[in-house]
C-alpha atoms as a PDB file:
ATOM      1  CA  UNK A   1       0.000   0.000   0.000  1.00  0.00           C
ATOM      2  CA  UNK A   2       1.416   2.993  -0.827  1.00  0.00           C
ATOM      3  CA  UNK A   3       1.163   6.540   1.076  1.00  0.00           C
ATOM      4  CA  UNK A   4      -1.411   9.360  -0.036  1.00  0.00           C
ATOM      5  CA  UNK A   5       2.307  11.315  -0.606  1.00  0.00           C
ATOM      6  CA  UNK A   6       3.526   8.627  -2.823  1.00  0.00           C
ATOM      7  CA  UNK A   7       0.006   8.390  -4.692  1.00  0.00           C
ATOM      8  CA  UNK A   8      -0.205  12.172  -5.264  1.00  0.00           C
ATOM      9  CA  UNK A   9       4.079  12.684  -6.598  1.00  0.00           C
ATOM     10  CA  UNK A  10       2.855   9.412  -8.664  1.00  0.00           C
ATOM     11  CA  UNK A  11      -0.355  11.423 -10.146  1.00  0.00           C
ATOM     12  CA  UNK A  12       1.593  14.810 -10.155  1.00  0.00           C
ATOM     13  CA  UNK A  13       4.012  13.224 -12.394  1.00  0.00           C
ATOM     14  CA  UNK A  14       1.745  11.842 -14.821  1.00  0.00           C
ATOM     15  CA  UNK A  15       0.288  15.498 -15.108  1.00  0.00           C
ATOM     16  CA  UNK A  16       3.557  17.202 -15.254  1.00  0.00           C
ATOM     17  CA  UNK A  17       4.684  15.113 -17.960  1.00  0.00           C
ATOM     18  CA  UNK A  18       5.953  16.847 -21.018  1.00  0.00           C
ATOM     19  CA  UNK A  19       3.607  14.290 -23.530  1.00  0.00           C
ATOM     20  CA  UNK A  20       0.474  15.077 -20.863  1.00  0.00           C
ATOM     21  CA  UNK A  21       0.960  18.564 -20.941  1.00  0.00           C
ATOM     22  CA  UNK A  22       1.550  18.645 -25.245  1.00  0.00           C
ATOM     23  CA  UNK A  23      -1.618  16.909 -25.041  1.00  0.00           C
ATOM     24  CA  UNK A  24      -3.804  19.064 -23.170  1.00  0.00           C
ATOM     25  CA  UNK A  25      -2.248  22.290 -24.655  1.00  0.00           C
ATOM     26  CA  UNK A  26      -2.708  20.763 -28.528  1.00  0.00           C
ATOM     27  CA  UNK A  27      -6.680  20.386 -27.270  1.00  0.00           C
ATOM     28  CA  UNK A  28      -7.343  23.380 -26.318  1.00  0.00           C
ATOM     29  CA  UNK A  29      -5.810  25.706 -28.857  1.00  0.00           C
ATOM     30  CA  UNK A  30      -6.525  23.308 -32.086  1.00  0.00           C
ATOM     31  CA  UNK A  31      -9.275  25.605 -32.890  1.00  0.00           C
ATOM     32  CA  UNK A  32      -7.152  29.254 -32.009  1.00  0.00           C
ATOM     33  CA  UNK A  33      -5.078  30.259 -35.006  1.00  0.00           C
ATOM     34  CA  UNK A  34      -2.064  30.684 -34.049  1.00  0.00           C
ATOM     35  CA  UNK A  35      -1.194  29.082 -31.417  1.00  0.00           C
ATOM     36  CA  UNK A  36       0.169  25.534 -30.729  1.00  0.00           C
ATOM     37  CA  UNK A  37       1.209  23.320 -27.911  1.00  0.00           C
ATOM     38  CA  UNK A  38       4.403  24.672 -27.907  1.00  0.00           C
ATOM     39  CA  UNK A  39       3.560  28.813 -27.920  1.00  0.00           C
ATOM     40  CA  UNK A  40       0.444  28.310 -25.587  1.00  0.00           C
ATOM     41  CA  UNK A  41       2.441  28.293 -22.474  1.00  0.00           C
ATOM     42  CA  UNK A  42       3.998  31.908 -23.459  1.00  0.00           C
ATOM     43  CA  UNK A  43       0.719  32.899 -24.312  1.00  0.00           C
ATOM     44  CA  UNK A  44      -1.074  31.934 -21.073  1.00  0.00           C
ATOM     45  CA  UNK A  45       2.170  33.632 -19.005  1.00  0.00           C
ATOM     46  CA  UNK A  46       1.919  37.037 -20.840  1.00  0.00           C
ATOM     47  CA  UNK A  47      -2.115  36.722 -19.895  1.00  0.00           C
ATOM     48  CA  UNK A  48      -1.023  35.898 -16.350  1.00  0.00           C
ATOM     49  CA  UNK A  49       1.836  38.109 -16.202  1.00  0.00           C
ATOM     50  CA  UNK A  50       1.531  41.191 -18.492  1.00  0.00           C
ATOM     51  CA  UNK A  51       3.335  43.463 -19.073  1.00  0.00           C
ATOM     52  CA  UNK A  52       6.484  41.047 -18.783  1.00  0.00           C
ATOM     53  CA  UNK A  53       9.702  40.638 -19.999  1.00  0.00           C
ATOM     54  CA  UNK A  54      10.873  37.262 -21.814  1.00  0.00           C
ATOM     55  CA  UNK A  55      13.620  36.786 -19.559  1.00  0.00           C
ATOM     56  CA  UNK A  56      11.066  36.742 -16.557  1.00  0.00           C
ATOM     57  CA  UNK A  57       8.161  35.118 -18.512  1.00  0.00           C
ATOM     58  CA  UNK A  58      10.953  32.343 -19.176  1.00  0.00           C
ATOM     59  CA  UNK A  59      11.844  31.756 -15.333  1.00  0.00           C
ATOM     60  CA  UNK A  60       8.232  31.719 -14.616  1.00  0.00           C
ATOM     61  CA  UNK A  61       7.388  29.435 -17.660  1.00  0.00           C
ATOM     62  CA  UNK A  62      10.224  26.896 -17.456  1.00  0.00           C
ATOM     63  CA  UNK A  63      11.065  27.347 -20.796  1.00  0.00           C
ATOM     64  CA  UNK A  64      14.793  28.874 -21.983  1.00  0.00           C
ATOM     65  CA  UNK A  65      14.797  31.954 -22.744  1.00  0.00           C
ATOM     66  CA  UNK A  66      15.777  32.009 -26.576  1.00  0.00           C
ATOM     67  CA  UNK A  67      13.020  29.353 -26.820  1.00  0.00           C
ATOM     68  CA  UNK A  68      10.606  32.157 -25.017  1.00  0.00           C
ATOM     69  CA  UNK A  69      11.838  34.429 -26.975  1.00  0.00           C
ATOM     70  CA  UNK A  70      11.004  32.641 -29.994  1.00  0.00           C
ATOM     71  CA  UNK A  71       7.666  31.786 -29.392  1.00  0.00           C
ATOM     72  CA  UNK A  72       6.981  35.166 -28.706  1.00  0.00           C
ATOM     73  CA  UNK A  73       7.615  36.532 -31.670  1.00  0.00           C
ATOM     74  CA  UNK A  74       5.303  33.574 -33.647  1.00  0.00           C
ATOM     75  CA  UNK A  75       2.800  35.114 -31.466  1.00  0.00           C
ATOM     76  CA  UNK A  76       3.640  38.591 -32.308  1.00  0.00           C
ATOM     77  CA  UNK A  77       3.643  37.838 -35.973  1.00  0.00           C
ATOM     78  CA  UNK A  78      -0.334  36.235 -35.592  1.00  0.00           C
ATOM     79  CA  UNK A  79      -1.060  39.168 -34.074  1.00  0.00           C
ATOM     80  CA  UNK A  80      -1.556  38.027 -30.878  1.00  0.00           C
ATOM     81  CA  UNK A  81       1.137  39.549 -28.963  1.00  0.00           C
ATOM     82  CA  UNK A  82       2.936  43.026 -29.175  1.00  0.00           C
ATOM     83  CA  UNK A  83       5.931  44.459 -27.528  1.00  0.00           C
ATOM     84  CA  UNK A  84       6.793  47.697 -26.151  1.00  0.00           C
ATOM     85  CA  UNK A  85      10.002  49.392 -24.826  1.00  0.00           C
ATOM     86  CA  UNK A  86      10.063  48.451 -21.068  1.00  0.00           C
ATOM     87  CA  UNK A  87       9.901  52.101 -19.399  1.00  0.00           C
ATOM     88  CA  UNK A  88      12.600  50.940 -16.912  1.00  0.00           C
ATOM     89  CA  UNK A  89      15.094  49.628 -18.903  1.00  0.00           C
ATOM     90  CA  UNK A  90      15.824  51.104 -22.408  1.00  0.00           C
ATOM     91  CA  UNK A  91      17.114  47.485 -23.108  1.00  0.00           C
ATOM     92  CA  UNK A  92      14.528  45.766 -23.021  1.00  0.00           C
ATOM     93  CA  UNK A  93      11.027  44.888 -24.302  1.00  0.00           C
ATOM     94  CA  UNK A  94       7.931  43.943 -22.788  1.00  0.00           C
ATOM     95  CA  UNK A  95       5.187  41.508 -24.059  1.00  0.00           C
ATOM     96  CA  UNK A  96       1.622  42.566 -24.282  1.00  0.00           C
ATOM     97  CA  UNK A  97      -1.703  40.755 -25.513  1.00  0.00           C
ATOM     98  CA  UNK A  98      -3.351  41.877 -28.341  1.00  0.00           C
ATOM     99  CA  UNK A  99      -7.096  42.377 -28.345  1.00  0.00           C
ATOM    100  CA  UNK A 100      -6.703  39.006 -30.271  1.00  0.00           C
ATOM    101  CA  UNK A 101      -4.352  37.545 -28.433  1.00  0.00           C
ATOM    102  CA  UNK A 102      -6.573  38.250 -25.160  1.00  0.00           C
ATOM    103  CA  UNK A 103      -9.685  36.545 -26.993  1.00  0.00           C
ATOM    104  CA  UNK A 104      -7.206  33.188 -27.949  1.00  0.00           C
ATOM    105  CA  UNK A 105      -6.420  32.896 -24.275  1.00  0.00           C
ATOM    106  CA  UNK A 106     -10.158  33.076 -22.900  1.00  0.00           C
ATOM    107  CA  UNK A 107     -10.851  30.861 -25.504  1.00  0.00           C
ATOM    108  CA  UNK A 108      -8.595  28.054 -24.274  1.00  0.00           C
ATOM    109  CA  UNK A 109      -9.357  28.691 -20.837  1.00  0.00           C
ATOM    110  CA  UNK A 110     -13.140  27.872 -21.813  1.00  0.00           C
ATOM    111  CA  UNK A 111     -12.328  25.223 -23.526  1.00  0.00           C
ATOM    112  CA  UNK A 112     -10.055  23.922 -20.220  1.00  0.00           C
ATOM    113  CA  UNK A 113     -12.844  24.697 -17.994  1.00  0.00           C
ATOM    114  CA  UNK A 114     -15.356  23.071 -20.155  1.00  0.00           C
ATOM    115  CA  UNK A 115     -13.331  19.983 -19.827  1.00  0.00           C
ATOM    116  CA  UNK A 116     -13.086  20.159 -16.181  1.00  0.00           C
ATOM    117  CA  UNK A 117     -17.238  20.524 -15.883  1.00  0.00           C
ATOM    118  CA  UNK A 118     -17.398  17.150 -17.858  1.00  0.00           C
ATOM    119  CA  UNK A 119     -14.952  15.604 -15.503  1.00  0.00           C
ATOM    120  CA  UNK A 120     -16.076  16.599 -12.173  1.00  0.00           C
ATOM    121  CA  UNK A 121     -19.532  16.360 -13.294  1.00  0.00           C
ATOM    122  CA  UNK A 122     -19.045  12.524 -12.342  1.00  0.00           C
ATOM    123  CA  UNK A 123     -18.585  13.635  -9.480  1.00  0.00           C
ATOM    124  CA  UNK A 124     -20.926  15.214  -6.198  1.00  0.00           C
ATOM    125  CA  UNK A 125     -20.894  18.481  -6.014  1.00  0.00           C
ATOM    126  CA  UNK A 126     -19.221  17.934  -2.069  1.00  0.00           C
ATOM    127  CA  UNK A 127     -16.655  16.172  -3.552  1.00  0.00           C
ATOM    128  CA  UNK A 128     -15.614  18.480  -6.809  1.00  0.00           C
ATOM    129  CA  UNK A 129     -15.193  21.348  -3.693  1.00  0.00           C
ATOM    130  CA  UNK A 130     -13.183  19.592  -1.890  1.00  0.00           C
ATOM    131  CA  UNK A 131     -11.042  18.254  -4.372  1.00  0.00           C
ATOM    132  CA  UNK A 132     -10.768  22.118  -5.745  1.00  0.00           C
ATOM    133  CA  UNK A 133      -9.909  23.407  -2.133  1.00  0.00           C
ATOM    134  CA  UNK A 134      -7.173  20.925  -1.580  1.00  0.00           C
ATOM    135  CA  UNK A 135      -5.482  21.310  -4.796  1.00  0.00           C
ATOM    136  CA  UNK A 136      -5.271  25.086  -3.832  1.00  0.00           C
ATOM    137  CA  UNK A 137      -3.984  24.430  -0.782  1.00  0.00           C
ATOM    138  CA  UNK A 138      -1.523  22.052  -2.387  1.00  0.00           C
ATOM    139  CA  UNK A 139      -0.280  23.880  -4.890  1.00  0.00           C
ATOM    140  CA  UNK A 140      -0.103  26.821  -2.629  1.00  0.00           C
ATOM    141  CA  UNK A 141       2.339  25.065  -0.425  1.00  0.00           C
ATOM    142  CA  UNK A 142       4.256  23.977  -3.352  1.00  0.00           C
ATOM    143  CA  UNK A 143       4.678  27.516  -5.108  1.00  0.00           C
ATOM    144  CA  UNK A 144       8.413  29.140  -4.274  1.00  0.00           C
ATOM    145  CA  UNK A 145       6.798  31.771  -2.436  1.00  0.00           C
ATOM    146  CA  UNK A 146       4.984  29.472   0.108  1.00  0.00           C
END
């Protein structure tokens, strides 16, 4: 028998698996133009992050920054991202959402959430809050500022 620790690094891994992750992010954007499995993660940090620079995007992404970088500007060319001169360091640049850019990120967030419904829909309605509250609280914990 192994511990509830050991079951949830087991399931944790499975999620946080490059293919898993591919998988889900090739779902929810296969309808967005522009946007793949591989530039959805910048997207979704610029949305969480904005305005941001790529070498900060990049530590908060997990993905080098060249490779940040690059996927920026695919965005930027679809018209979904812009940049502008970071006011604090002549330097540098900061990345932005476009008005379409904004409306390709809601869209794969309501196409996540959907998904989520369908799951947890299986599920009572005590048990889909309490699974929600502990995975905030775990992920909480986990999170560098915790």
């Amino acid at each position: 028998m192994h511990s509830a620790a050991a079951r949830v690094e087991a399931a944790l891994g499975l999620l946080l698996r490059r293919s898993t992750r591919a998988h889900l992010y090739d779902d929810l954007v296969s309808d967005v133009t522009g946007v793949d499995e591989t530039t959805y993660p910048v997207l979704s940090g610029i949305a969480r992050m904005e305005p941001v620079s790529s070498t900060r995007l990049a530590d908060e992404i997990g993905i080098d920054r060249t490779a940040t970088t690059r996927y920026a500007a695919r965005l930027e060319k679809a018209g979904l991202v812009v940049r502008e001169p970071d006011p604090g360091d002549a330097r540098s640049t900061l990345l932005l959402l476009t008005d379409d850019g904004r409306a390709a990120i809601d869209s794969a967030r309501r196409r996540l959430v959907d998904r989520l419904d369908e799951i947890v829909a299986e599920w009572s309605p005590a048990e889909a809050e309490l699974f929600a509250t502990v995975l905030e609280h775990l992920v909480g914990k986990l999170r560098p500022e915790s």
